[in-house]
PDB file of N, CA and C in Angstrom:
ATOM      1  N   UNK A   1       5.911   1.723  21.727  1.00  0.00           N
ATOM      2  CA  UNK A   1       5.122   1.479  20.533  1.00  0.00           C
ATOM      3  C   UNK A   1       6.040   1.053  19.395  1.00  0.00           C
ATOM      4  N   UNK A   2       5.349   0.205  18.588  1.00  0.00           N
ATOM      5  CA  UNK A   2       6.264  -0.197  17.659  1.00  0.00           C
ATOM      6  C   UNK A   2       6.471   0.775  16.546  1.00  0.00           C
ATOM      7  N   UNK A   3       7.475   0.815  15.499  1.00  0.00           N
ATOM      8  CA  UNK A   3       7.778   1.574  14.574  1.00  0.00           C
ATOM      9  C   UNK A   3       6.663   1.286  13.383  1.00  0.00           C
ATOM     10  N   UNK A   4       6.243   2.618  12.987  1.00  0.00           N
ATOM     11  CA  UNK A   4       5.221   2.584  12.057  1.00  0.00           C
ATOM     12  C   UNK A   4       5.282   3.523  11.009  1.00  0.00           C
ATOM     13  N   UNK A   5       5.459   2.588   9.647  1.00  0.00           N
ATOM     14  CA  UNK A   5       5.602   3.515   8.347  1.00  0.00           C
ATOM     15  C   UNK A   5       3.964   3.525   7.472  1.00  0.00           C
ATOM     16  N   UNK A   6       4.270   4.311   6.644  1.00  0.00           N
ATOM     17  CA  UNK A   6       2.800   4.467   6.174  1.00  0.00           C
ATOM     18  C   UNK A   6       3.598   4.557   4.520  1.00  0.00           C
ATOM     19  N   UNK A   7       2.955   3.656   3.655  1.00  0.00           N
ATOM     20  CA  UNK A   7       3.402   3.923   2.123  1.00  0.00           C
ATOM     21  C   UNK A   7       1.896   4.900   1.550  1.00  0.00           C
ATOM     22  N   UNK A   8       2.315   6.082   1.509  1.00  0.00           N
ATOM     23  CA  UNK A   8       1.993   7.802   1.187  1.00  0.00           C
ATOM     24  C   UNK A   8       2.092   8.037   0.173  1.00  0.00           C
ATOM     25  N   UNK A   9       0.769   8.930  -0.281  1.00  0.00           N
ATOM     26  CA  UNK A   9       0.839   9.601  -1.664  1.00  0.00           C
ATOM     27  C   UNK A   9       0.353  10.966  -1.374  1.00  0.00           C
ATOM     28  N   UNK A  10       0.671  12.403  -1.285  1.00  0.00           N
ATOM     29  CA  UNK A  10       0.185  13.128  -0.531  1.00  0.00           C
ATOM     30  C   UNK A  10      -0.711  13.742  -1.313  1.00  0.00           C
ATOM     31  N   UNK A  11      -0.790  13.277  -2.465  1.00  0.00           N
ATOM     32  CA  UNK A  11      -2.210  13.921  -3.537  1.00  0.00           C
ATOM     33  C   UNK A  11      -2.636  13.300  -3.062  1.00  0.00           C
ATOM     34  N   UNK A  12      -3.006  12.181  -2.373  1.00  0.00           N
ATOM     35  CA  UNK A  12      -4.566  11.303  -2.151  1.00  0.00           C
ATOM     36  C   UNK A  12      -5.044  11.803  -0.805  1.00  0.00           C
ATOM     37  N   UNK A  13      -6.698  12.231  -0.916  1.00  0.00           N
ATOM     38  CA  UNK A  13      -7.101  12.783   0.285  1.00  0.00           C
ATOM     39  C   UNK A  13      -7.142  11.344   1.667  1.00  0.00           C
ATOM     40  N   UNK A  14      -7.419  10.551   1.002  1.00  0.00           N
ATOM     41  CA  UNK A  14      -7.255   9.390   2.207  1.00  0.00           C
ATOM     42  C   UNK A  14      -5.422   9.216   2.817  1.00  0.00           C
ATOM     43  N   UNK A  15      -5.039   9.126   1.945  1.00  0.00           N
ATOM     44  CA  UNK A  15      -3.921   9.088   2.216  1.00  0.00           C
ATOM     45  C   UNK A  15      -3.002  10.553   3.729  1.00  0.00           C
ATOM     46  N   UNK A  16      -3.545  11.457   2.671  1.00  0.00           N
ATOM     47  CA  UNK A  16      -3.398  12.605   4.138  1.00  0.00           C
ATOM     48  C   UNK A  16      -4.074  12.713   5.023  1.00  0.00           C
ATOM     49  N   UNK A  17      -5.473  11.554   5.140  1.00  0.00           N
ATOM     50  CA  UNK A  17      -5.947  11.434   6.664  1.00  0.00           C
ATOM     51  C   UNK A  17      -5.778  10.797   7.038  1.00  0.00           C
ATOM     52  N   UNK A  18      -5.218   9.828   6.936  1.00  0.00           N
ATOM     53  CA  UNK A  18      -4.631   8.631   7.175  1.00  0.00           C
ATOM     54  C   UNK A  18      -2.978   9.166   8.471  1.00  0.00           C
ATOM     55  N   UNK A  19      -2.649  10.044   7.772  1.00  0.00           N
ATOM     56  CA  UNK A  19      -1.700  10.337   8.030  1.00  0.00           C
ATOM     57  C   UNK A  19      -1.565  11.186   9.121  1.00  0.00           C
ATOM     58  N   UNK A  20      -2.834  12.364   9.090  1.00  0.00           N
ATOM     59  CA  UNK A  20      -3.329  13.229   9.903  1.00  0.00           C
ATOM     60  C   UNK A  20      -3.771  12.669  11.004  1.00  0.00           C
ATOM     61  N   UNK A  21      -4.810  11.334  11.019  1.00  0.00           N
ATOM     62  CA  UNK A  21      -4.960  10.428  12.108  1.00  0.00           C
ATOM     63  C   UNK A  21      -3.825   9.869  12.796  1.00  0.00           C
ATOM     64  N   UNK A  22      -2.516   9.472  12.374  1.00  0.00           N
ATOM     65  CA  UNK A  22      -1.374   8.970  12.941  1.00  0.00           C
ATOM     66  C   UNK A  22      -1.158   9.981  13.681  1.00  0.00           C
ATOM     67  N   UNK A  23      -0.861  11.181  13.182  1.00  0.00           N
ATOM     68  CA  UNK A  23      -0.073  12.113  13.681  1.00  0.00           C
ATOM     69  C   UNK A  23      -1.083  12.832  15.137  1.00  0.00           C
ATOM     70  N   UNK A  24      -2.183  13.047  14.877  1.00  0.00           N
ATOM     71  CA  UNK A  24      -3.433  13.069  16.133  1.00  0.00           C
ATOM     72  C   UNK A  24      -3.202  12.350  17.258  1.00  0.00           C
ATOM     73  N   UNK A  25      -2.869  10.904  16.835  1.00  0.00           N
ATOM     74  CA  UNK A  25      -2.619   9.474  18.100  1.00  0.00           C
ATOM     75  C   UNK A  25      -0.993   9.881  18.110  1.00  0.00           C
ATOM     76  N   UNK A  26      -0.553  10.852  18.325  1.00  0.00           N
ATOM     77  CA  UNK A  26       0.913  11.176  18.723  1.00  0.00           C
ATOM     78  C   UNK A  26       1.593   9.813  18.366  1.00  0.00           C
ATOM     79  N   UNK A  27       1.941   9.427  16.423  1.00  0.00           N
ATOM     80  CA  UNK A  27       2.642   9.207  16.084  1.00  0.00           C
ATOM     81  C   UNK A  27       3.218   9.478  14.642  1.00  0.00           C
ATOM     82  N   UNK A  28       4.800   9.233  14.804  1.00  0.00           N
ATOM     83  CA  UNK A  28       4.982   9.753  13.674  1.00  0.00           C
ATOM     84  C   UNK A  28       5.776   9.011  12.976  1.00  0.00           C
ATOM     85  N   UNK A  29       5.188   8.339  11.803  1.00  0.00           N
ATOM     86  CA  UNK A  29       5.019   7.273  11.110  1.00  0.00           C
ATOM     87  C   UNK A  29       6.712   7.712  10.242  1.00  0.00           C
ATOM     88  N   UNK A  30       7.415   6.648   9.639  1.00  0.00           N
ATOM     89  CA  UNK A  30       8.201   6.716   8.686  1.00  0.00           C
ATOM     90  C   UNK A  30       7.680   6.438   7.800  1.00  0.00           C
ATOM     91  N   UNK A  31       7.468   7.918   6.234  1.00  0.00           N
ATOM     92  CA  UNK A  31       6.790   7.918   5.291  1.00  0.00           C
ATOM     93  C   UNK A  31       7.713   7.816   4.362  1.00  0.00           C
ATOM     94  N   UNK A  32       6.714   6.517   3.201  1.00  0.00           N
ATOM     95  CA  UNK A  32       7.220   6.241   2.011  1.00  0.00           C
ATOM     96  C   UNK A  32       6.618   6.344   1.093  1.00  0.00           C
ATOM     97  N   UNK A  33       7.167   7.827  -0.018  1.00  0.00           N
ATOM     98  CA  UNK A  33       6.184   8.340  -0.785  1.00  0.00           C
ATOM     99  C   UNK A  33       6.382   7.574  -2.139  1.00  0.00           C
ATOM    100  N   UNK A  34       5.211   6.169  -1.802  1.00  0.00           N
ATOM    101  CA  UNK A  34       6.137   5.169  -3.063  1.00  0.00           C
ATOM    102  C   UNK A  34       5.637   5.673  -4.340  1.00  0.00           C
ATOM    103  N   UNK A  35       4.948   6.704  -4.742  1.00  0.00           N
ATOM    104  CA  UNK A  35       5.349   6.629  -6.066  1.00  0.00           C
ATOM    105  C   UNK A  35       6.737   7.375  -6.332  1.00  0.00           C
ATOM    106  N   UNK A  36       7.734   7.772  -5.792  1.00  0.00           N
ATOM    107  CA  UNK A  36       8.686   8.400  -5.782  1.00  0.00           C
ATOM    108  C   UNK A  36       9.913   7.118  -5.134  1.00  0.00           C
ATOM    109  N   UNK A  37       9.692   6.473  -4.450  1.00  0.00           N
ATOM    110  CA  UNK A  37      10.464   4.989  -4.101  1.00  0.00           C
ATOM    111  C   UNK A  37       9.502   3.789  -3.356  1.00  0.00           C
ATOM    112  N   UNK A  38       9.246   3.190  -5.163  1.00  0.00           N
ATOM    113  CA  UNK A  38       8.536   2.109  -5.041  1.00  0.00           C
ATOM    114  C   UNK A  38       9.102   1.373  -4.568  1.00  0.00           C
ATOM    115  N   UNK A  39       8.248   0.324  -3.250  1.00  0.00           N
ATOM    116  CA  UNK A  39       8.753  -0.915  -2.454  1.00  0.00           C
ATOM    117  C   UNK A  39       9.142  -1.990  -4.026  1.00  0.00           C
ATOM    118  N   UNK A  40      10.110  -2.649  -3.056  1.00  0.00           N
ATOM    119  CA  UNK A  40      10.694  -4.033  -4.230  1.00  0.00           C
ATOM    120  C   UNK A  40       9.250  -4.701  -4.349  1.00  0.00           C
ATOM    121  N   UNK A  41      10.071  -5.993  -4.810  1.00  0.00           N
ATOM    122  CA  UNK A  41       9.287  -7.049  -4.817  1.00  0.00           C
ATOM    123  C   UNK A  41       8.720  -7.297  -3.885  1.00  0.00           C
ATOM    124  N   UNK A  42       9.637  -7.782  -3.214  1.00  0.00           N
ATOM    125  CA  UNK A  42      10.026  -8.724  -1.594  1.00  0.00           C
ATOM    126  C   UNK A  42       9.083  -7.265  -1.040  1.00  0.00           C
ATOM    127  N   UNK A  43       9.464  -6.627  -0.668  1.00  0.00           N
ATOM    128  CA  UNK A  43       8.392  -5.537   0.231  1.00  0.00           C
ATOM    129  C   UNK A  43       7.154  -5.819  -0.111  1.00  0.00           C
ATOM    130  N   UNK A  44       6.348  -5.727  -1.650  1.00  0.00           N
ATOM    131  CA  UNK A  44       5.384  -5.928  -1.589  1.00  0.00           C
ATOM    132  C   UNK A  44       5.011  -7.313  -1.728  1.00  0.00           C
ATOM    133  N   UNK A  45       5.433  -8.274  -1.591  1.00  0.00           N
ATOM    134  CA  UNK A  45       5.010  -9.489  -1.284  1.00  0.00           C
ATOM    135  C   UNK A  45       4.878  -9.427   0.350  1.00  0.00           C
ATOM    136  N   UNK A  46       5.572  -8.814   0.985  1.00  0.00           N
ATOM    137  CA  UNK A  46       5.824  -8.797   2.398  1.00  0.00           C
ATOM    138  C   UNK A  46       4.283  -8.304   2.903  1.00  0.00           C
ATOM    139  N   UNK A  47       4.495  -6.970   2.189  1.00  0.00           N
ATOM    140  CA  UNK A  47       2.971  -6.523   2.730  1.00  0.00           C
ATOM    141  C   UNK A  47       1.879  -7.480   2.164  1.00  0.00           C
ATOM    142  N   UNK A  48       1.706  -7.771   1.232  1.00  0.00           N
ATOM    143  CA  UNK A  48       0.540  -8.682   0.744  1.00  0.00           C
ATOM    144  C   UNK A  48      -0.014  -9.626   1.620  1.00  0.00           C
ATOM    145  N   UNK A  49       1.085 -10.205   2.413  1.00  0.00           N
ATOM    146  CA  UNK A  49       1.191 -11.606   3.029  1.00  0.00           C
ATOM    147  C   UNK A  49       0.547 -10.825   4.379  1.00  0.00           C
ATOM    148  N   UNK A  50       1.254  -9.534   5.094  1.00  0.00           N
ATOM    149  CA  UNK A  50       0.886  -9.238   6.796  1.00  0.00           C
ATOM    150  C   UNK A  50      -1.064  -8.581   5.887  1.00  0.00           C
ATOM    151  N   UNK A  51      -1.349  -7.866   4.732  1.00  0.00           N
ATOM    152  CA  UNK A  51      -3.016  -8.022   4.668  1.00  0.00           C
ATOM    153  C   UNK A  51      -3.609  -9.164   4.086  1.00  0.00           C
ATOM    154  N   UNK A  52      -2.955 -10.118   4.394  1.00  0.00           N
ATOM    155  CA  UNK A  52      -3.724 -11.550   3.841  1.00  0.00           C
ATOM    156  C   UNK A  52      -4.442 -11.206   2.561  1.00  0.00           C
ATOM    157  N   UNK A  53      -3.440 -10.693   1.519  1.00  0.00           N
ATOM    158  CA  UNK A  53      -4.259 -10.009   0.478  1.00  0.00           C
ATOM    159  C   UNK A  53      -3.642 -10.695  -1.146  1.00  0.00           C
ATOM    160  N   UNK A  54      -4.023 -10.866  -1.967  1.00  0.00           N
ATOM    161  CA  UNK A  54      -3.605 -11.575  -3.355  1.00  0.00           C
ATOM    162  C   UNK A  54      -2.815  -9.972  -4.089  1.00  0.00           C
ATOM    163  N   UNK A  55      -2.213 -10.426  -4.915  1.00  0.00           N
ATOM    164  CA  UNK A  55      -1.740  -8.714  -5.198  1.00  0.00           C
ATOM    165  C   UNK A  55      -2.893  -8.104  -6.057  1.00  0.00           C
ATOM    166  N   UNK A  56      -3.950  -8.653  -6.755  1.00  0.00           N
ATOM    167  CA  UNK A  56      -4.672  -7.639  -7.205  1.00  0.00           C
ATOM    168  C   UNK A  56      -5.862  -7.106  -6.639  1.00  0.00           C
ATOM    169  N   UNK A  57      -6.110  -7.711  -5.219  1.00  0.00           N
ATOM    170  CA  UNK A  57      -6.249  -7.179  -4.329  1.00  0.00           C
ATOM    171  C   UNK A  57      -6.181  -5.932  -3.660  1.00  0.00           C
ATOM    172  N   UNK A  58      -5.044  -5.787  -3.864  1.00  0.00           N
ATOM    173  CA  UNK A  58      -4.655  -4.266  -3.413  1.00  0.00           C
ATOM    174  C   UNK A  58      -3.910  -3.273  -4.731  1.00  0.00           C
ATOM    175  N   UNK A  59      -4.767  -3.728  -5.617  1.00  0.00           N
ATOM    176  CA  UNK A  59      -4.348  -3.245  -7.288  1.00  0.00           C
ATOM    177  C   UNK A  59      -5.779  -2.111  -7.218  1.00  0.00           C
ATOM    178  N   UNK A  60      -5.320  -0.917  -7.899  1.00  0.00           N
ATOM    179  CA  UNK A  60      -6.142  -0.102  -8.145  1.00  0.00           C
ATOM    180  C   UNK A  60      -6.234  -0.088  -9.350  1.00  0.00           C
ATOM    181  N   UNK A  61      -7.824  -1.433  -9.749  1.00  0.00           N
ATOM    182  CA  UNK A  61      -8.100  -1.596 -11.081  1.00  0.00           C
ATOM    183  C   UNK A  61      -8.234  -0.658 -12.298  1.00  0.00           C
ATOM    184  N   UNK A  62      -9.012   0.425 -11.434  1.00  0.00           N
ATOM    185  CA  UNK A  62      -9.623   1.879 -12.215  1.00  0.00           C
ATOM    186  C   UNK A  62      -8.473   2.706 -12.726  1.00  0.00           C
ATOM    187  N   UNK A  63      -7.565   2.760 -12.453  1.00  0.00           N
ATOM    188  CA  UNK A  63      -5.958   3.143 -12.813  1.00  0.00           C
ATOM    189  C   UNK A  63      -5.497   2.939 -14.264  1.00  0.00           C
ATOM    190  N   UNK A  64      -5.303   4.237 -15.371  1.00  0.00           N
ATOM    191  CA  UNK A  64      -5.176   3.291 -16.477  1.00  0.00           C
ATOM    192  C   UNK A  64      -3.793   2.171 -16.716  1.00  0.00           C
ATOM    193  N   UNK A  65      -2.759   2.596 -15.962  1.00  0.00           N
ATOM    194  CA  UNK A  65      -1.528   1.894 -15.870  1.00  0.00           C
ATOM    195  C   UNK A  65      -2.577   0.550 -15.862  1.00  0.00           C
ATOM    196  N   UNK A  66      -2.888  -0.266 -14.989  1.00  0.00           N
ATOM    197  CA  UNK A  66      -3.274  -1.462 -14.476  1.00  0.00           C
ATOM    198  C   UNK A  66      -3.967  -2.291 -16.154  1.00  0.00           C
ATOM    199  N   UNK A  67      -4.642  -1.268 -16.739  1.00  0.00           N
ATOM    200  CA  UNK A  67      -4.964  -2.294 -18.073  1.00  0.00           C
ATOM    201  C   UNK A  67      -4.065  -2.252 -18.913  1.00  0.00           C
ATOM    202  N   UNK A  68      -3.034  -0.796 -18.858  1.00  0.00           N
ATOM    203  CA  UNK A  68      -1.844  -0.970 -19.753  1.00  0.00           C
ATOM    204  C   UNK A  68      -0.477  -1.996 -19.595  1.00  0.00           C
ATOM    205  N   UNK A  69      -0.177  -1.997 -18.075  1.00  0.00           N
ATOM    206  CA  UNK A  69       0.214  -2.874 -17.520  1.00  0.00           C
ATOM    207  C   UNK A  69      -0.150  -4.483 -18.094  1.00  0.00           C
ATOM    208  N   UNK A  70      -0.626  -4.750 -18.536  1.00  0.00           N
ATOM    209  CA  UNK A  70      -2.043  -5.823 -18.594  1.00  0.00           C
ATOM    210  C   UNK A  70      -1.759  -6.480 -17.281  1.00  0.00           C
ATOM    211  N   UNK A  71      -1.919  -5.806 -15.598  1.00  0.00           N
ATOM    212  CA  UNK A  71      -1.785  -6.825 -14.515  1.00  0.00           C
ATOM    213  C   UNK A  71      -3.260  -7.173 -14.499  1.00  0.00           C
ATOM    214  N   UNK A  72      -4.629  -7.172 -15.547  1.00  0.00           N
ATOM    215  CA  UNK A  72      -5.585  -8.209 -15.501  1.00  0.00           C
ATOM    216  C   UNK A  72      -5.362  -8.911 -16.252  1.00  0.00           C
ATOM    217  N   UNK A  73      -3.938  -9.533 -16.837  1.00  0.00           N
ATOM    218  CA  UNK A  73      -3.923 -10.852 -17.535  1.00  0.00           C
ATOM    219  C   UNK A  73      -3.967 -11.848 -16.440  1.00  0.00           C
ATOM    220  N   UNK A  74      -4.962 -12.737 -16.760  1.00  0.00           N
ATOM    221  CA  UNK A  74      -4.686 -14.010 -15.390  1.00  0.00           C
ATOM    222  C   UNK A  74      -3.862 -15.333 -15.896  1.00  0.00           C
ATOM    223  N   UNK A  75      -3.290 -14.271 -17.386  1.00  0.00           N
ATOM    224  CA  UNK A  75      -2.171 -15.662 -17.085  1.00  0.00           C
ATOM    225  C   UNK A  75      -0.843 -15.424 -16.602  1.00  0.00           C
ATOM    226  N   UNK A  76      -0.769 -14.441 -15.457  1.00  0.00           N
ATOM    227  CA  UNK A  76       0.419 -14.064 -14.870  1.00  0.00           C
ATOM    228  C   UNK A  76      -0.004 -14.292 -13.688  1.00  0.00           C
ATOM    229  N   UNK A  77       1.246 -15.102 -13.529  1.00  0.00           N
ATOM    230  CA  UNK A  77       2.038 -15.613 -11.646  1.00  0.00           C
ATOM    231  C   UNK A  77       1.629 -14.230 -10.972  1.00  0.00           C
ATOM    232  N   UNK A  78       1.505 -14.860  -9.916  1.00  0.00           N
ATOM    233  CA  UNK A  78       1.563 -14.301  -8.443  1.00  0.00           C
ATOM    234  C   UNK A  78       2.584 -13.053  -8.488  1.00  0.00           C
ATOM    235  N   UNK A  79       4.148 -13.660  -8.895  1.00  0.00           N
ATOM    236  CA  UNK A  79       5.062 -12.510  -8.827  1.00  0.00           C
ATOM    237  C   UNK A  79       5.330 -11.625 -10.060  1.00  0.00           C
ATOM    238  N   UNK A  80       4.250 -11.996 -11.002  1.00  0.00           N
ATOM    239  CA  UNK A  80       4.630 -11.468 -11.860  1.00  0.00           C
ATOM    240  C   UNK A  80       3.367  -9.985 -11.967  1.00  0.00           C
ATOM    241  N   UNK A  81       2.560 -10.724 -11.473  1.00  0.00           N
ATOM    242  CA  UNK A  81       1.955  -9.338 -10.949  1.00  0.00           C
ATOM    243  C   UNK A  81       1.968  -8.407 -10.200  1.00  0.00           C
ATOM    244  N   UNK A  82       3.096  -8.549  -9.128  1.00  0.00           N
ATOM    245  CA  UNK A  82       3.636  -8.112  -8.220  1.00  0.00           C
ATOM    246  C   UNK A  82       5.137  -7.258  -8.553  1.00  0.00           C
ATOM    247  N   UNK A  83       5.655  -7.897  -9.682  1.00  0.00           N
ATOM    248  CA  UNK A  83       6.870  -7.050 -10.585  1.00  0.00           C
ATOM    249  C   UNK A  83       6.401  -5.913 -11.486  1.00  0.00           C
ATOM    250  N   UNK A  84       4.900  -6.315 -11.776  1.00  0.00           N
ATOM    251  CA  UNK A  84       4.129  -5.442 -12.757  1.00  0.00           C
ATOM    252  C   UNK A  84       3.362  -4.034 -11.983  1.00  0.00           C
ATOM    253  N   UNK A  85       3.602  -4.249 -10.591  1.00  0.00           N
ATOM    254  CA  UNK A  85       2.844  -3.531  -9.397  1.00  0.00           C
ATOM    255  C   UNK A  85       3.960  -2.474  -9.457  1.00  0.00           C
ATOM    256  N   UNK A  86       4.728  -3.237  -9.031  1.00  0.00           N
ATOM    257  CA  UNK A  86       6.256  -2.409  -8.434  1.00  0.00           C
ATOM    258  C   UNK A  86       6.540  -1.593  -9.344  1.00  0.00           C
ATOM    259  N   UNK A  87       6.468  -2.304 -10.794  1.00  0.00           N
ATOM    260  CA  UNK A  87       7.020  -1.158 -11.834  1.00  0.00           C
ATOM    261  C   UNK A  87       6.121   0.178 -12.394  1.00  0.00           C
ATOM    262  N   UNK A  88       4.616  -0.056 -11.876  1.00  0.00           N
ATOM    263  CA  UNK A  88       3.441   1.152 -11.900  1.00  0.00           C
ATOM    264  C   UNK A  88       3.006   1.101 -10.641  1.00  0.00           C
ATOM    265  N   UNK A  89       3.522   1.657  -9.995  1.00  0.00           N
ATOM    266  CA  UNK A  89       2.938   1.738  -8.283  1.00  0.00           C
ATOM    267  C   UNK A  89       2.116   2.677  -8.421  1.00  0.00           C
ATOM    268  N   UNK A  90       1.475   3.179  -9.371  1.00  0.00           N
ATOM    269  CA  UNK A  90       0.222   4.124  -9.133  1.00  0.00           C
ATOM    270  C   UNK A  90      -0.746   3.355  -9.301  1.00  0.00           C
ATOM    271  N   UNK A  91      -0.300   1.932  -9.316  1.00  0.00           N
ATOM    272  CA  UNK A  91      -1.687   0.788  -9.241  1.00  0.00           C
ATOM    273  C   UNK A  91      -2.003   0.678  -7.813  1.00  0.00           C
ATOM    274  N   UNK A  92      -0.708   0.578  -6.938  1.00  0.00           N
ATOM    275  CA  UNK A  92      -1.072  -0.067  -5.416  1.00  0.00           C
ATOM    276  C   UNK A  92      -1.940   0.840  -4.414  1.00  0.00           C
ATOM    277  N   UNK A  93      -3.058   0.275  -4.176  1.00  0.00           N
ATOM    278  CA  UNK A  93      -3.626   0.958  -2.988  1.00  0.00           C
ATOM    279  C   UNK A  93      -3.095   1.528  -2.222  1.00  0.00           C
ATOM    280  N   UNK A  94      -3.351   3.055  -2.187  1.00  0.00           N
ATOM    281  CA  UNK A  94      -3.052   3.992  -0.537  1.00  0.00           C
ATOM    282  C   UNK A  94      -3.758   4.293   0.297  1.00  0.00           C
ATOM    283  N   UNK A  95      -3.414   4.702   1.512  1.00  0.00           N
ATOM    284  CA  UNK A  95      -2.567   4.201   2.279  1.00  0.00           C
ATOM    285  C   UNK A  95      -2.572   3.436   2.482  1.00  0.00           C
ATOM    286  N   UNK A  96      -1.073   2.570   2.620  1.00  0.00           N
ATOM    287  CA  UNK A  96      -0.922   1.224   3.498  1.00  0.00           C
ATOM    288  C   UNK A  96       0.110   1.616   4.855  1.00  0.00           C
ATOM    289  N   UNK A  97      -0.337   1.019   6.382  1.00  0.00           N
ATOM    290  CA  UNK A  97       0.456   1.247   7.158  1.00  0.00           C
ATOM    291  C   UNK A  97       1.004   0.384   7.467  1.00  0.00           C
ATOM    292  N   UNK A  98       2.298  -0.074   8.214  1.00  0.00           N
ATOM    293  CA  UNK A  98       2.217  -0.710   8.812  1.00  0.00           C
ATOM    294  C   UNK A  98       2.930  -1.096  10.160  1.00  0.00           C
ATOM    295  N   UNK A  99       2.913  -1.715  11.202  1.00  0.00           N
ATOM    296  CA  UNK A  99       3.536  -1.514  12.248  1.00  0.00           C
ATOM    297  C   UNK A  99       3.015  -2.796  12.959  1.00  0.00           C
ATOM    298  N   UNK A 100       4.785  -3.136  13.518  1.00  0.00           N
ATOM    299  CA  UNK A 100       4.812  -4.371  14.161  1.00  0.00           C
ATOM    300  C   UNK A 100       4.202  -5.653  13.592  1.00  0.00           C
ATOM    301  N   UNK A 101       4.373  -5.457  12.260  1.00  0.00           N
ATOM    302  CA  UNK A 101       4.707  -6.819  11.162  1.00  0.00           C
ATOM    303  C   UNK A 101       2.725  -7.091  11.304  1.00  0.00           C
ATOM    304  N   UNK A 102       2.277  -6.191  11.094  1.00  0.00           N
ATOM    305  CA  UNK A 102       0.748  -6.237  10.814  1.00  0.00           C
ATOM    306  C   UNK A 102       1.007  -5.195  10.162  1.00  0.00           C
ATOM    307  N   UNK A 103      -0.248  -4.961   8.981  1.00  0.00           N
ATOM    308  CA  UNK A 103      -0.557  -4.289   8.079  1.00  0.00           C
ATOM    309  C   UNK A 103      -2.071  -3.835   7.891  1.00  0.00           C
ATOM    310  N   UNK A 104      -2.510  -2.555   7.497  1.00  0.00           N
ATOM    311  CA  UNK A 104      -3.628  -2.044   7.087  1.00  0.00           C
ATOM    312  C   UNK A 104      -3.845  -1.072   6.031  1.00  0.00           C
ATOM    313  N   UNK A 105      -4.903  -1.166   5.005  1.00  0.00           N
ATOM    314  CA  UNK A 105      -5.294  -0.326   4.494  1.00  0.00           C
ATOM    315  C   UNK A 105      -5.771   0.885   4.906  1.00  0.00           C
ATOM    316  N   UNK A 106      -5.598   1.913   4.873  1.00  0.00           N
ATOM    317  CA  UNK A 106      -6.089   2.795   5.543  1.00  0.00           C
ATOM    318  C   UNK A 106      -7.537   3.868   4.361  1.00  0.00           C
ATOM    319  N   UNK A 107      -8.119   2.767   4.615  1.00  0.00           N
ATOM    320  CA  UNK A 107      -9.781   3.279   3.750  1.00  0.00           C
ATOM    321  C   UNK A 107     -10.532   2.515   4.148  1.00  0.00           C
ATOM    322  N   UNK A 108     -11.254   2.943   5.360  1.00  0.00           N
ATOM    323  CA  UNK A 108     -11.462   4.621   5.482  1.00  0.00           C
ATOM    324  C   UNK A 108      -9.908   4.576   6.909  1.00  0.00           C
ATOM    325  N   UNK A 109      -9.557   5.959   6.969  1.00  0.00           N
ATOM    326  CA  UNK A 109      -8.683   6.087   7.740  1.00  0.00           C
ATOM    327  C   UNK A 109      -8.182   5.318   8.872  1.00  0.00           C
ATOM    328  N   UNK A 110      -9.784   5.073   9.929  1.00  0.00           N
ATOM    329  CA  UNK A 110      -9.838   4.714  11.231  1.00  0.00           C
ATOM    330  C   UNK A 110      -9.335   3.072  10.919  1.00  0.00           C
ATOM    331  N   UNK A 111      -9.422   2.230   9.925  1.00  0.00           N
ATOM    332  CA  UNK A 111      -9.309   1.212   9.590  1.00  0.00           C
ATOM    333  C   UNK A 111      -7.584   0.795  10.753  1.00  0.00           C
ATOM    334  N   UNK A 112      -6.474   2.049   9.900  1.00  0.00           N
ATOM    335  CA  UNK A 112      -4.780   1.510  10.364  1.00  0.00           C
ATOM    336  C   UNK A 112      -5.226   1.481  11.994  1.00  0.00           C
ATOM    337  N   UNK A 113      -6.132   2.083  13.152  1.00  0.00           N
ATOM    338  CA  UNK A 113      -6.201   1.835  14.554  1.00  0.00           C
ATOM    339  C   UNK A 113      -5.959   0.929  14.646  1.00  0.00           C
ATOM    340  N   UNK A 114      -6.694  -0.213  13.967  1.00  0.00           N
ATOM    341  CA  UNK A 114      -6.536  -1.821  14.539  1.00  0.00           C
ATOM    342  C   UNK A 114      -5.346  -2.705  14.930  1.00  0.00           C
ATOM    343  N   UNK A 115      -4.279  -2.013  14.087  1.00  0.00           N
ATOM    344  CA  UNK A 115      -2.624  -2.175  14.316  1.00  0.00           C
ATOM    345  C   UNK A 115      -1.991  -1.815  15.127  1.00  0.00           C
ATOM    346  N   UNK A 116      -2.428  -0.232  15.653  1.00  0.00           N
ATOM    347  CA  UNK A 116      -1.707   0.513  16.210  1.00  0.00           C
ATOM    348  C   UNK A 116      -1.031  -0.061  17.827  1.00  0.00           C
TER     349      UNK A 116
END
């Protein structure tokens, strides 16, 4: 099986079933508790690209960072919303898994199977 990390927040209840489901399918994911070590750039462009996803996409609008941030200005680039991600990662959607250069949201949990 291929190597599979999960970017983890362990306050989020999806996030710990997410995790709880990995660990059920006897695996055990390399966890990255990014609000504690936010992915770069390049990581989250990386992931963006394996969920065919725009970065505000996987922006957690409802977040007040995200309007303080202003990452709903649409007059910011692609990477600049993505520098603005990185630097409040309590914007980016959790869980994200991923394994063998595919990626999933994991909401609702059963969603990361499709990778596995």
């Amino acid at each position: 099986m291929a190597k599979v990390k999960i970017y983890h927040n362990p306050r989020c209840s999806k996030s710990r079933a997410t995790l709880e489901l990995l660990r059920e399918r006897g695996v055990e994911p390399e966890i990255v508790e990014y609000l504690q070590t936010p992915p770069s750039a390049q990581e989250l462009d990386s992931l963006l690209r394996m969920l065919s996803l725009e970065p505000r996409d996987l922006a957690r609008k409802n977040e007040p960072a995200y309007k303080q941030a202003s990452i709903d200005d649409p007059q910011l680039s692609r990477l600049e919303v993505i520098d603005r991600m990185v630097a409040n990662p309590v914007v980016i959607e959790r869980p994200v898994v991923v394994s063998g250069g595919r990626a999933a949201i994991g909401r609702p949990p059963g969603n990361v199977l499709a990778i596995l």
